[in-house]
C-alpha atoms as a PDB file:
ATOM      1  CA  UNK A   1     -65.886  99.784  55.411  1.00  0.00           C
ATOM      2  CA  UNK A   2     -64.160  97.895  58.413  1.00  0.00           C
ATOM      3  CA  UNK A   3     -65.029  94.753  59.505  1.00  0.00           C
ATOM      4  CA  UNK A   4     -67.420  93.887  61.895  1.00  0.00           C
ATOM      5  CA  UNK A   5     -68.377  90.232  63.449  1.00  0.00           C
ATOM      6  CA  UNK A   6     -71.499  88.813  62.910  1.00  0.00           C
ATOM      7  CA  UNK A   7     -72.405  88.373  66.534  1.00  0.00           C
ATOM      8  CA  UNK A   8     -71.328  91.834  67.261  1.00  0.00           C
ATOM      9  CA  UNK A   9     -73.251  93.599  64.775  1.00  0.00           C
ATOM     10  CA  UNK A  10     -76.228  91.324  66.013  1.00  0.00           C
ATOM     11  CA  UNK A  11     -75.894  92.520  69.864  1.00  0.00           C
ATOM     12  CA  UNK A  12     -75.739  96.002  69.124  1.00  0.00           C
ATOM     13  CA  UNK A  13     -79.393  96.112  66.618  1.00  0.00           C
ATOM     14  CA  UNK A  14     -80.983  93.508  67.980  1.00  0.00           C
ATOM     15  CA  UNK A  15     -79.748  91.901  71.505  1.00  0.00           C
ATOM     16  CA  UNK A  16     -79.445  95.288  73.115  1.00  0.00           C
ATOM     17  CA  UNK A  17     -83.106  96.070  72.599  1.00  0.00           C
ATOM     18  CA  UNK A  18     -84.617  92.811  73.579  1.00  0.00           C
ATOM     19  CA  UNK A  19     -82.534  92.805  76.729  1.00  0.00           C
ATOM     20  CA  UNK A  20     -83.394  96.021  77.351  1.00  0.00           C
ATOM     21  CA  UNK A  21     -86.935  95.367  76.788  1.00  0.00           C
ATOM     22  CA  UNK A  22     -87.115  91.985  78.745  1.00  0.00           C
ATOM     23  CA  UNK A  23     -85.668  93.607  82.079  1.00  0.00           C
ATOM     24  CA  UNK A  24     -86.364  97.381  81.289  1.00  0.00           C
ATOM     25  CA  UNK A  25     -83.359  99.004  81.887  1.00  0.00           C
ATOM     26  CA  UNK A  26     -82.975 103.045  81.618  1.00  0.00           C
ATOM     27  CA  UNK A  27     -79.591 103.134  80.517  1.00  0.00           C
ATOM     28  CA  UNK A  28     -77.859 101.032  77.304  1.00  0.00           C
ATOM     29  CA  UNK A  29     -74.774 100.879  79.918  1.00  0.00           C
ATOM     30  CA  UNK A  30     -77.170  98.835  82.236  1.00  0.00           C
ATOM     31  CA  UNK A  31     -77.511  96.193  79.224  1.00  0.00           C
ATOM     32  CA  UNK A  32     -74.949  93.192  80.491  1.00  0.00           C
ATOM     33  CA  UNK A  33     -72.531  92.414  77.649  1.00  0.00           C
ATOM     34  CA  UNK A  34     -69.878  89.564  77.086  1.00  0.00           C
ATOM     35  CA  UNK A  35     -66.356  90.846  78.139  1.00  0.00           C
ATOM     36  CA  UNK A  36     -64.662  87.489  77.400  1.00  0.00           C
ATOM     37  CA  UNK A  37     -63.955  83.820  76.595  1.00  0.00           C
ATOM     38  CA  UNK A  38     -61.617  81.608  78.324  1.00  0.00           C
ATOM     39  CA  UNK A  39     -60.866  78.614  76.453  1.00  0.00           C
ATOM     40  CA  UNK A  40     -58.610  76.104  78.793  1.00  0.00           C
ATOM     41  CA  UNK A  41     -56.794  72.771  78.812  1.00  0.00           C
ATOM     42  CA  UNK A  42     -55.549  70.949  81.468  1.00  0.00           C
ATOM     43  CA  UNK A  43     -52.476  68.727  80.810  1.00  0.00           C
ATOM     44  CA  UNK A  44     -51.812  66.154  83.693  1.00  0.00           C
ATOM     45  CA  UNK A  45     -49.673  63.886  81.812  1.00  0.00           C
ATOM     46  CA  UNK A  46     -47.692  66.464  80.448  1.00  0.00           C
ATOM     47  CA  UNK A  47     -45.839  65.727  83.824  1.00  0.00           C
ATOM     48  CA  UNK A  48     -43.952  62.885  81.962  1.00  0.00           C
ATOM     49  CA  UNK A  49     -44.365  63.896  78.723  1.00  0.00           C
ATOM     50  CA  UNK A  50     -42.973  67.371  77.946  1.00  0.00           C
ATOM     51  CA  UNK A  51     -44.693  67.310  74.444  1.00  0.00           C
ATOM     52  CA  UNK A  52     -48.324  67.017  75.196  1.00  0.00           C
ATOM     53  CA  UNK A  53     -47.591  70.943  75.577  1.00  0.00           C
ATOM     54  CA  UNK A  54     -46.719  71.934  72.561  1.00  0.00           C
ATOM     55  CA  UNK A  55     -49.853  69.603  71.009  1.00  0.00           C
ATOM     56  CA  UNK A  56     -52.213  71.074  73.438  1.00  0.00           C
ATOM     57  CA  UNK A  57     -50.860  74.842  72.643  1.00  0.00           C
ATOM     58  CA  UNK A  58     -51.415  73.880  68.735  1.00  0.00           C
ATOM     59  CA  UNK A  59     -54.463  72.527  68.704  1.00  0.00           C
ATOM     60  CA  UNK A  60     -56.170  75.448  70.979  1.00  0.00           C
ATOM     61  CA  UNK A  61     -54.044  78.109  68.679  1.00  0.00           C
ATOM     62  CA  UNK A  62     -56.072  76.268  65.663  1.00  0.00           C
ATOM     63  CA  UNK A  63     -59.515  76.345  67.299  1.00  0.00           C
ATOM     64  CA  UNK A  64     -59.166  79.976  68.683  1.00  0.00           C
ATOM     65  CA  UNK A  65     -57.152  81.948  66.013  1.00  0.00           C
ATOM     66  CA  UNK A  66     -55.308  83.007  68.811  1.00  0.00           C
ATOM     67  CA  UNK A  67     -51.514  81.789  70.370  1.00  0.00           C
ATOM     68  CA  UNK A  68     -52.472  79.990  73.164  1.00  0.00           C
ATOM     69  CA  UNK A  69     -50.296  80.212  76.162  1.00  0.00           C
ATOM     70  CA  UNK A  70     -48.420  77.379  78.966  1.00  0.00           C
ATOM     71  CA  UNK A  71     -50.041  77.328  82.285  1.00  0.00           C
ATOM     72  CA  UNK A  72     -47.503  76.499  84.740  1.00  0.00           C
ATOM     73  CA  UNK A  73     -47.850  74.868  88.461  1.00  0.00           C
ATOM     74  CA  UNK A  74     -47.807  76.982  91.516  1.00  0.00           C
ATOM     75  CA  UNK A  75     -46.711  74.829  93.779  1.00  0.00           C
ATOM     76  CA  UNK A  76     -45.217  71.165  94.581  1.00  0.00           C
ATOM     77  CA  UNK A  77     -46.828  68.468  94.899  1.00  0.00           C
ATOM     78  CA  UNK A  78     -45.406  65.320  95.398  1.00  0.00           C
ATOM     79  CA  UNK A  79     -47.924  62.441  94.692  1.00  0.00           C
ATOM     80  CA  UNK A  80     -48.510  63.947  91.397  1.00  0.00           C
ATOM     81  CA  UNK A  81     -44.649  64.386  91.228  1.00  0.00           C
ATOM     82  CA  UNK A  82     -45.038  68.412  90.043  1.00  0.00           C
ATOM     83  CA  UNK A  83     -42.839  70.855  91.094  1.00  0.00           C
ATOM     84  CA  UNK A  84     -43.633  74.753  90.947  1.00  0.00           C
ATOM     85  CA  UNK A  85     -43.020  76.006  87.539  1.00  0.00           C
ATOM     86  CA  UNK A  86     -43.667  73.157  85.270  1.00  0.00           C
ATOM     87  CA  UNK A  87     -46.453  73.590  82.529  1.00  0.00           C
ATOM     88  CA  UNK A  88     -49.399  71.706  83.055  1.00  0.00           C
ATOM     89  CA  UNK A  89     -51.773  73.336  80.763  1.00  0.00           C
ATOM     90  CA  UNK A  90     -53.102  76.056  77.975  1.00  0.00           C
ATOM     91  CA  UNK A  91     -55.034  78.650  78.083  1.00  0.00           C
ATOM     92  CA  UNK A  92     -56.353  81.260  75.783  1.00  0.00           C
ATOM     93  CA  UNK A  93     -58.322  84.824  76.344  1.00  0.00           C
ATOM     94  CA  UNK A  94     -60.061  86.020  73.606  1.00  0.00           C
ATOM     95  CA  UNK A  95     -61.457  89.364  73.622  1.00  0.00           C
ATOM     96  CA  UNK A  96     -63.260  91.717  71.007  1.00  0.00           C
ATOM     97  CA  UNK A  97     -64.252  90.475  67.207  1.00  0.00           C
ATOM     98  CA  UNK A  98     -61.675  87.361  68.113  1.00  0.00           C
ATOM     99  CA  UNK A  99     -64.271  86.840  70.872  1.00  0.00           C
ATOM    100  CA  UNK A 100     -67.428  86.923  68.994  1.00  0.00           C
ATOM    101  CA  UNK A 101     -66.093  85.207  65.965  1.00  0.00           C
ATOM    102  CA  UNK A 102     -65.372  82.236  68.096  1.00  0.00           C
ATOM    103  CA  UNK A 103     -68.463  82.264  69.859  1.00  0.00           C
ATOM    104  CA  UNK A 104     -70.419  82.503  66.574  1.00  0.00           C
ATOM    105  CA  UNK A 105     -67.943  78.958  65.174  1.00  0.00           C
ATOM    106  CA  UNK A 106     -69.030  77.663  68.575  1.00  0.00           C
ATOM    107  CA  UNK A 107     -72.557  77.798  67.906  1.00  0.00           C
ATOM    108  CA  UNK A 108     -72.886  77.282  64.436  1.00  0.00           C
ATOM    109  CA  UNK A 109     -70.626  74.411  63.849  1.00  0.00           C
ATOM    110  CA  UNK A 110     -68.884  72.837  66.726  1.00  0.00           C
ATOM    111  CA  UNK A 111     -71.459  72.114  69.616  1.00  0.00           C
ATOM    112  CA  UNK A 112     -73.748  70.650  66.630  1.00  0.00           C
ATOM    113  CA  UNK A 113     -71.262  68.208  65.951  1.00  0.00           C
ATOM    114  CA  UNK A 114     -71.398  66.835  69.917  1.00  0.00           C
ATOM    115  CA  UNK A 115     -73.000  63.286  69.614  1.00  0.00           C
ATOM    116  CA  UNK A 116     -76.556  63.269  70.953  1.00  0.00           C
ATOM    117  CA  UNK A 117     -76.767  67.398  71.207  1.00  0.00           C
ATOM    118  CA  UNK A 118     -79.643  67.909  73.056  1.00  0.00           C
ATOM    119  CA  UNK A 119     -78.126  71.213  74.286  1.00  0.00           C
ATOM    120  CA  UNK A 120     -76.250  72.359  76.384  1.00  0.00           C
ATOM    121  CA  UNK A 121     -77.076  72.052  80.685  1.00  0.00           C
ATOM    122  CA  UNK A 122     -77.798  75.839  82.412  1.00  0.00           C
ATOM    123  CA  UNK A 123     -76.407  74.524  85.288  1.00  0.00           C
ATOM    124  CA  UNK A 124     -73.090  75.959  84.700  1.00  0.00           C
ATOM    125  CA  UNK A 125     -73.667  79.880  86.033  1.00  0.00           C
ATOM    126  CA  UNK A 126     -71.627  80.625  89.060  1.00  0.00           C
ATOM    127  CA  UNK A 127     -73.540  83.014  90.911  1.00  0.00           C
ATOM    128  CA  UNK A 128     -72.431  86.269  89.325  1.00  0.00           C
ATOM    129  CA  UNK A 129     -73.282  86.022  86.017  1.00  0.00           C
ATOM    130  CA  UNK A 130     -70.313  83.890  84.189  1.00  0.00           C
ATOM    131  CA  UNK A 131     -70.654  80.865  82.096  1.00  0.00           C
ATOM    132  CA  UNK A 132     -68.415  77.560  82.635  1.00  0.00           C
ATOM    133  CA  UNK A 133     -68.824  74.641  79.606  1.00  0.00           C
ATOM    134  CA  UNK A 134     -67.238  71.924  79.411  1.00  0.00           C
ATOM    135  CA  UNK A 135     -66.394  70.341  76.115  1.00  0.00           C
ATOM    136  CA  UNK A 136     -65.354  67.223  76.244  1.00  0.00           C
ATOM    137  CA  UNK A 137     -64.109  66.006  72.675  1.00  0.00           C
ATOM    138  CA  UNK A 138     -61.741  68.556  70.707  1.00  0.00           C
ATOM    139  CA  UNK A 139     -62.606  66.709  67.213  1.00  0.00           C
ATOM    140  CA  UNK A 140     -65.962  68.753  67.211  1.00  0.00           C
ATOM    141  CA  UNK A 141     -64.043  71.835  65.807  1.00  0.00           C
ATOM    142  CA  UNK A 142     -63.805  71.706  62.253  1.00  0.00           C
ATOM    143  CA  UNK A 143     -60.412  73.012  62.384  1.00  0.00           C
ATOM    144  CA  UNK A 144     -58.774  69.822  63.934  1.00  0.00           C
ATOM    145  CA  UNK A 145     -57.823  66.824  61.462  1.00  0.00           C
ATOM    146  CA  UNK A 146     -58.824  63.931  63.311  1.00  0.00           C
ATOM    147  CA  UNK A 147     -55.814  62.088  62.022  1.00  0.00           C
ATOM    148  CA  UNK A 148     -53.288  64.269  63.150  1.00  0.00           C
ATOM    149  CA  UNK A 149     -54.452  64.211  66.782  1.00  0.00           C
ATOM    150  CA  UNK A 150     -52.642  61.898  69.289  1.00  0.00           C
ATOM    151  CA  UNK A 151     -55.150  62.021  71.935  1.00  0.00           C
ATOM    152  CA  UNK A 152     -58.514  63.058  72.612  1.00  0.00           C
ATOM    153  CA  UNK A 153     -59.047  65.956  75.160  1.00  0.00           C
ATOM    154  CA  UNK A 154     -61.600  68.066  76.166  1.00  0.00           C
ATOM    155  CA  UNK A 155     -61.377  71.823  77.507  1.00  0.00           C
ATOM    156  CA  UNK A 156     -62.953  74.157  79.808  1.00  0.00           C
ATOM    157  CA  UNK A 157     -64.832  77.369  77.823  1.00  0.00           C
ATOM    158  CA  UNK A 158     -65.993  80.376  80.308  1.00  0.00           C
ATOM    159  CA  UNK A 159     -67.790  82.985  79.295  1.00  0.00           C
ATOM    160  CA  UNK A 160     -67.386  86.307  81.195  1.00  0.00           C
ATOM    161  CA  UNK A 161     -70.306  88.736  81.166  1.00  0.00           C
ATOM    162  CA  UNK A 162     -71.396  92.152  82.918  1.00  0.00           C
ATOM    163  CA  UNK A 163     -74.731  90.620  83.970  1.00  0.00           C
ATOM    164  CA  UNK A 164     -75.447  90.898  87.674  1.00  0.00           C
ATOM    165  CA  UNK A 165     -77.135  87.894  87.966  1.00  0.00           C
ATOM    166  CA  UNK A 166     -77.480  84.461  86.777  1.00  0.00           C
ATOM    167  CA  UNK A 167     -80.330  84.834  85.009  1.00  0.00           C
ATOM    168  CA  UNK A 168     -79.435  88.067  83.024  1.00  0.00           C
ATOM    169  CA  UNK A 169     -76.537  86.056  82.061  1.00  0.00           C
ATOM    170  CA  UNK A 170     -78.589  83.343  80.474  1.00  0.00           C
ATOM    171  CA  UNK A 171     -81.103  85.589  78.794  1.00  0.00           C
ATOM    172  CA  UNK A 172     -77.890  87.466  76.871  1.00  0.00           C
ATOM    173  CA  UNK A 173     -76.364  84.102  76.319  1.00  0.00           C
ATOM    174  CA  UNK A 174     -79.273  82.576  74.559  1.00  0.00           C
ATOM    175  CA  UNK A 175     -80.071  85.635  72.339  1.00  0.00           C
ATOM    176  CA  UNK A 176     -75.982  85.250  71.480  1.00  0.00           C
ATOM    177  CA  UNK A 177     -77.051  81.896  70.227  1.00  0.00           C
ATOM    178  CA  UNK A 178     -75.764  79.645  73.084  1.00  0.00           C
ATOM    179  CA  UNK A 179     -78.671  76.034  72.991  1.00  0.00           C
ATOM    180  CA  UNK A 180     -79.543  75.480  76.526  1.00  0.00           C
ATOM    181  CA  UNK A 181     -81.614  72.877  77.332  1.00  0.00           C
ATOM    182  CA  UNK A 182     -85.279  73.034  77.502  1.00  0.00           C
ATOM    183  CA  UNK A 183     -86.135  72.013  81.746  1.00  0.00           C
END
């Protein structure tokens, strides 16, 4: 038998019907679903320092699973003394069971390990359904040793979904097992 995330197996017996239920939609298609994460670093200082790079591409390689990738500039700009081309941050896409078992890590032991979780603010939608969180301590991840860090840095996580609105977003998010706060 192959393999199957937690998360995933979850959605498809459980989440599907509640969604489906909660905003009564005719088709399973209709049901929004989570197409990706986005988990992203910017690097200022890796202006002067060239190695803050490779740290930052290590460290999100460890927390994802996946080889994180350089972000480079796109233009110049002179007071921050960039040109175009230089790499200024790290990014990584995760898609599929990568997706989900991050998600489920995420939930189950990094955000609880945020000091003073009360949850996390629903303020963060964009209009069409997607998810921005900010993180702003990488040492919540299990998989980082605290002593081989040289700096703390936080990072950007986005959740894409196929919800049409902000609020079928959050409902799918929360069954997922995302801890909003209570308003």
């Amino acid at each position: 038998m192959a393999y199957v995330a937690r998360l995933k197996k979850e959605y498809k017996d459980r989440i599907v019907a509640a969604l489906t239920e909660e905003f009564g939609y005719n088709n399973v298609m209709q049901v929004p679903k989570l197409k990706k994460i986005v988990v992203s670093r910017g690097v200022g200082a890796a202006v002067a320092d060239k190695k803050l790079i490779d740290h930052a591409v290590d460290e999100m390689t460890m927390i994802t699973g996946q080889k994180a990738v350089a972000t480079l500039s796109k233009k110049d700009v002179a007071a921050f003394k960039l040109r175009k081309g230089m790499p200024i941050g790290a990014k990584v896409t995760l898609r599929g069971d990568r997706m989900y078992e991050f998600l489920d890590r995420l939930v189950t032991s990094a955000l609880p390990r945020v000091r003073d979780f009360q949850g996390i603010k629903a303020t963060g939608f964009d209009g069409r359904g997607n998810y921005n969180l900010g993180i702003t301590e990488q040492i919540i991840f299990p998989e980082i040793n605290i002593d081989k860090i040289n700096r703390i840095n936080g990072m950007d996580v986005t959740f894409v979904t196929s919800a049409e609105t902000d609020k079928e977003a959050k409902s799918l998010l929360t069954e997922l097992g995302l801890p909003f706060k209570k308003n």
